[in-house]
Protein backbone atom coordinates (compact mmCIF):
# COMPACT_ATOMS: atom_id res chain seq x y z
CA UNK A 1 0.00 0.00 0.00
CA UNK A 2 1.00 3.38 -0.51
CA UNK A 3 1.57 5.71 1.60
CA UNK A 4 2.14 8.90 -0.39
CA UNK A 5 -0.79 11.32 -0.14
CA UNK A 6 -2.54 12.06 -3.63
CA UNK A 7 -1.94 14.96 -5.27
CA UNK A 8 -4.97 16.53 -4.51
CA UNK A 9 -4.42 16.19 -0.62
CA UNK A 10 -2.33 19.54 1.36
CA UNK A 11 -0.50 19.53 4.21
CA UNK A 12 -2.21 21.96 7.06
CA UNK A 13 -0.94 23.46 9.80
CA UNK A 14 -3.95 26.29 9.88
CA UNK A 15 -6.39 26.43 12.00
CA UNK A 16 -5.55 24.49 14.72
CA UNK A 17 -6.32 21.30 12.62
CA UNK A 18 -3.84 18.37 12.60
CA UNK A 19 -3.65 16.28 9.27
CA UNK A 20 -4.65 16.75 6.31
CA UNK A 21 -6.77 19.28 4.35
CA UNK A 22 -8.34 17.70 1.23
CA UNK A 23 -9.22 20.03 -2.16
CA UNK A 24 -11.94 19.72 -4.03
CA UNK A 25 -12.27 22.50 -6.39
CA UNK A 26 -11.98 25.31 -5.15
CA UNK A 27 -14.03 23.68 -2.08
CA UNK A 28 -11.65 22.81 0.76
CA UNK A 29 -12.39 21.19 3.70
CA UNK A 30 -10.31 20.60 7.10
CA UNK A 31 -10.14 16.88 8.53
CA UNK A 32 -8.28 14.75 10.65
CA UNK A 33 -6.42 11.12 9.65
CA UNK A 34 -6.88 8.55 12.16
CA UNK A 35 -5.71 5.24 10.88
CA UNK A 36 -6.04 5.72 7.14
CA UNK A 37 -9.83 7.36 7.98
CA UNK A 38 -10.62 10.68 7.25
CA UNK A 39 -12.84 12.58 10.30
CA UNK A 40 -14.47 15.86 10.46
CA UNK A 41 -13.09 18.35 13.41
CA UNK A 42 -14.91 18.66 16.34
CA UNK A 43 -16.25 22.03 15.00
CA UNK A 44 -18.54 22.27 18.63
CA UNK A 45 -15.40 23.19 20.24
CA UNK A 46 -14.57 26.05 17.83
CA UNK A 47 -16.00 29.40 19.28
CA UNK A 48 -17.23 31.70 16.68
CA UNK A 49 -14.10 34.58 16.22
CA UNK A 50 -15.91 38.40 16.11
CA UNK A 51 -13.83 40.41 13.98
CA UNK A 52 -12.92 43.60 15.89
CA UNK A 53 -15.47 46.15 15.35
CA UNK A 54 -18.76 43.56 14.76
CA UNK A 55 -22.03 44.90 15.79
CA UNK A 56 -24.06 42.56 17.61
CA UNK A 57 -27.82 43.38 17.52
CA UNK A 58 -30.26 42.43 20.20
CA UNK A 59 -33.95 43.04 19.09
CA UNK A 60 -37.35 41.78 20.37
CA UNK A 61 -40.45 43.54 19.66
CA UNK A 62 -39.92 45.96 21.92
CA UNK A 63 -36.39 46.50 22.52
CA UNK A 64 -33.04 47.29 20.30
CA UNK A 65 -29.92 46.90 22.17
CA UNK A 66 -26.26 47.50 20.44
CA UNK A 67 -22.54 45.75 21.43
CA UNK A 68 -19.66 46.28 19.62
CA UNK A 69 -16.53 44.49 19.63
CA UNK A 70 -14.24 46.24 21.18
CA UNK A 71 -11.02 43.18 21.38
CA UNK A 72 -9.88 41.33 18.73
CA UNK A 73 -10.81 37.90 17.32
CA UNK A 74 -9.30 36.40 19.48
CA UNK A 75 -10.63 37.83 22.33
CA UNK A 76 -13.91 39.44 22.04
CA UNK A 77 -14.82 42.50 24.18
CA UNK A 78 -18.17 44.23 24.28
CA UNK A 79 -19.15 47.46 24.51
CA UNK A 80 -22.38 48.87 24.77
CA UNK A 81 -23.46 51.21 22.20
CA UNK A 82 -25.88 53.91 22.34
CA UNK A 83 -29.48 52.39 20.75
CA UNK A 84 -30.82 54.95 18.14
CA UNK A 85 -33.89 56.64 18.25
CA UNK A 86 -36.52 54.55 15.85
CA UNK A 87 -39.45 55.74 13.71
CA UNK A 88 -41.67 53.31 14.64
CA UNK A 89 -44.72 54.91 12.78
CA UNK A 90 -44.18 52.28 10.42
CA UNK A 91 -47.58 50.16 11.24
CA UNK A 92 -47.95 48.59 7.35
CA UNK A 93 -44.50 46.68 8.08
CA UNK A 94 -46.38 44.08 9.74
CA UNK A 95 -49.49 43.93 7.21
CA UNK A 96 -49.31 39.83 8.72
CA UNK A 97 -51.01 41.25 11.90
CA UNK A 98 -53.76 43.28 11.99
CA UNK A 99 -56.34 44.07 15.15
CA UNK A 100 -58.16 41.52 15.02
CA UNK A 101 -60.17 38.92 17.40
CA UNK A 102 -57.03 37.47 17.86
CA UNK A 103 -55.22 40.01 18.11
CA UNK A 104 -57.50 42.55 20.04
CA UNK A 105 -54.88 45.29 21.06
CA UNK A 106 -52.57 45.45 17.67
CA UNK A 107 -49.47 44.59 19.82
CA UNK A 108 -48.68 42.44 17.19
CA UNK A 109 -48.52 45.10 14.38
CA UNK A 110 -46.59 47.21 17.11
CA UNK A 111 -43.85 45.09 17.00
CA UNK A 112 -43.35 43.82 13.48
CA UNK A 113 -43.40 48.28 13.15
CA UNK A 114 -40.76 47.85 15.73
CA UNK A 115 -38.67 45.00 14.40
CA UNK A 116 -39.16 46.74 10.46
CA UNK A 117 -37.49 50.04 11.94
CA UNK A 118 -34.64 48.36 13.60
CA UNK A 119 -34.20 46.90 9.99
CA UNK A 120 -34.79 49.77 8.36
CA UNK A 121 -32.29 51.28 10.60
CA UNK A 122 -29.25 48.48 10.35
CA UNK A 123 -29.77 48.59 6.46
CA UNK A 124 -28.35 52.29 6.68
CA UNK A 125 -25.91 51.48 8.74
CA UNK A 126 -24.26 49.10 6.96
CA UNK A 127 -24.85 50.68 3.71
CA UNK A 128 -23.51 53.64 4.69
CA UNK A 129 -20.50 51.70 6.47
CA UNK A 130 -20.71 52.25 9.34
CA UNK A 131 -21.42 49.04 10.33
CA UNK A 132 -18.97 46.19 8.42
CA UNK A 133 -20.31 43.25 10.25
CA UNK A 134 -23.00 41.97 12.10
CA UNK A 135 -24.57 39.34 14.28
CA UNK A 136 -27.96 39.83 14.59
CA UNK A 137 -29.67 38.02 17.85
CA UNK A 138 -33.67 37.91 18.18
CA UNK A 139 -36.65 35.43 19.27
CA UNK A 140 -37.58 33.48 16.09
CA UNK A 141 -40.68 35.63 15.74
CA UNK A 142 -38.57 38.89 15.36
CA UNK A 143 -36.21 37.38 13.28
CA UNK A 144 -38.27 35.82 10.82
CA UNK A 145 -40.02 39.70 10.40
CA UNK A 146 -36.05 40.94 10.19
CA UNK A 147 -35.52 38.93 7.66
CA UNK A 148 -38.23 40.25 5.71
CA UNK A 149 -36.38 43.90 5.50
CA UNK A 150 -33.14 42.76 4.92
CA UNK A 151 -31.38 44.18 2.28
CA UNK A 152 -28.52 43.26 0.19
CA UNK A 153 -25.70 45.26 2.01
CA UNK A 154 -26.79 43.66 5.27
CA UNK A 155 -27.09 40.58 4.36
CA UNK A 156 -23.64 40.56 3.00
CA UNK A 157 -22.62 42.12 6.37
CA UNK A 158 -24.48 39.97 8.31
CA UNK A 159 -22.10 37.34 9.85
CA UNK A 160 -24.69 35.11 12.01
CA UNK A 161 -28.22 35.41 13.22
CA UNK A 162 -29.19 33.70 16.41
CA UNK A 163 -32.81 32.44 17.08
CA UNK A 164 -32.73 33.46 21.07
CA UNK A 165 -34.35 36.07 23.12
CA UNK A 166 -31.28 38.24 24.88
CA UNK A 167 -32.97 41.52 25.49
CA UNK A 168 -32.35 42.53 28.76
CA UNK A 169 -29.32 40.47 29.48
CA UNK A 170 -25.09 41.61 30.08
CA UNK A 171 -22.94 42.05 27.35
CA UNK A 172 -20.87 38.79 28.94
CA UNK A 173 -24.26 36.47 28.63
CA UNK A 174 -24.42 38.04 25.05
CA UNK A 175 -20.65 37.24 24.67
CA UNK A 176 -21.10 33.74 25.60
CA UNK A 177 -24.29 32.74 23.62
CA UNK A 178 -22.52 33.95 20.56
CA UNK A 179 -19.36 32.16 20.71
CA UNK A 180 -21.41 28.62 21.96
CA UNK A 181 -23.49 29.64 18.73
């Protein structure tokens, strides 16, 4: 048997990855060799590295809270940032939820006018760069009416979303949700 590696097959050193880092394309992808078998990384134990300067976004329908990054990759730092003020008046964002029966008070339409305005507002942001990348943390209800608004600039800022409901909570709980994310 030979033991040469195929041509295709690198040598890495990167990433903290021992082994061998097979090409495919222009589609490569880190594993391990254990006895002739290739393995995937234990990518659970990777935290998530926050370029300095990310935004994180906290939203429910009722609150906007900012972070920024104020370490490196390597380690993260946040800072809380000032939250803007919001036109809210927008009430057709959420044409999903109207006062209804079941929905008696319009607290529904309320916060999808919320959640559009934060959107509205991080779409501005980033277009007008002030905002290079972003992790964007709200229930799943929020985030599904985020995702609605986003527009291309943000979404090629955008560097995770996570489906949780932070509002309210320290930048370190913030800090640690993201990285086990």
């Amino acid at each position: 048997m030979n033991d040469a590696a195929p041509a295709s097959t690198m040598q890495s050193s990167a990433g903290g990855f021992s082994g061998r880092e097979i090409a495919i394309g222009e589609i490569r992808s880190p594993r391990s060799v254990i006895n002739g078998m290739y393995q995937l990384p234990n990518f659970k134990e990777i935290n998530m590295l926050l370029p300095h300067g990310t935004v994180l976004a906290v939203i429910d329908g009722r609150h906007f809270e900012l972070h920024r990054n104020s370490g490196n990759e390597a380690d993260p730092v946040l800072s809380d940032m000032a939250s803007p003020k919001l036109d809210e008046h927008n009430k057709g964002a959420g044409t999903r939820h109207h006062s209804s029966s079941a929905n008696p008070t319009g607290h529904l339409a309320d916060e999808d006018a919320h959640v559009a305005a934060v959107a509205e507002w991080l779409n501005g942001q980033v277009r007008g760069g002030k905002i290079a990348h972003l992790v964007v943390i709200a229930p799943p209800k929020a985030l599904g009416e985020l995702r609605r608004h986003y527009g291309s600039h943000l979404e090629g800022a955008l560097l995770k979303e996570i489906a949780k409901d932070l509002a309210g909570r320290s930048g370190k709980d913030v800090l640690e949700t993201v990285q086990a994310a």
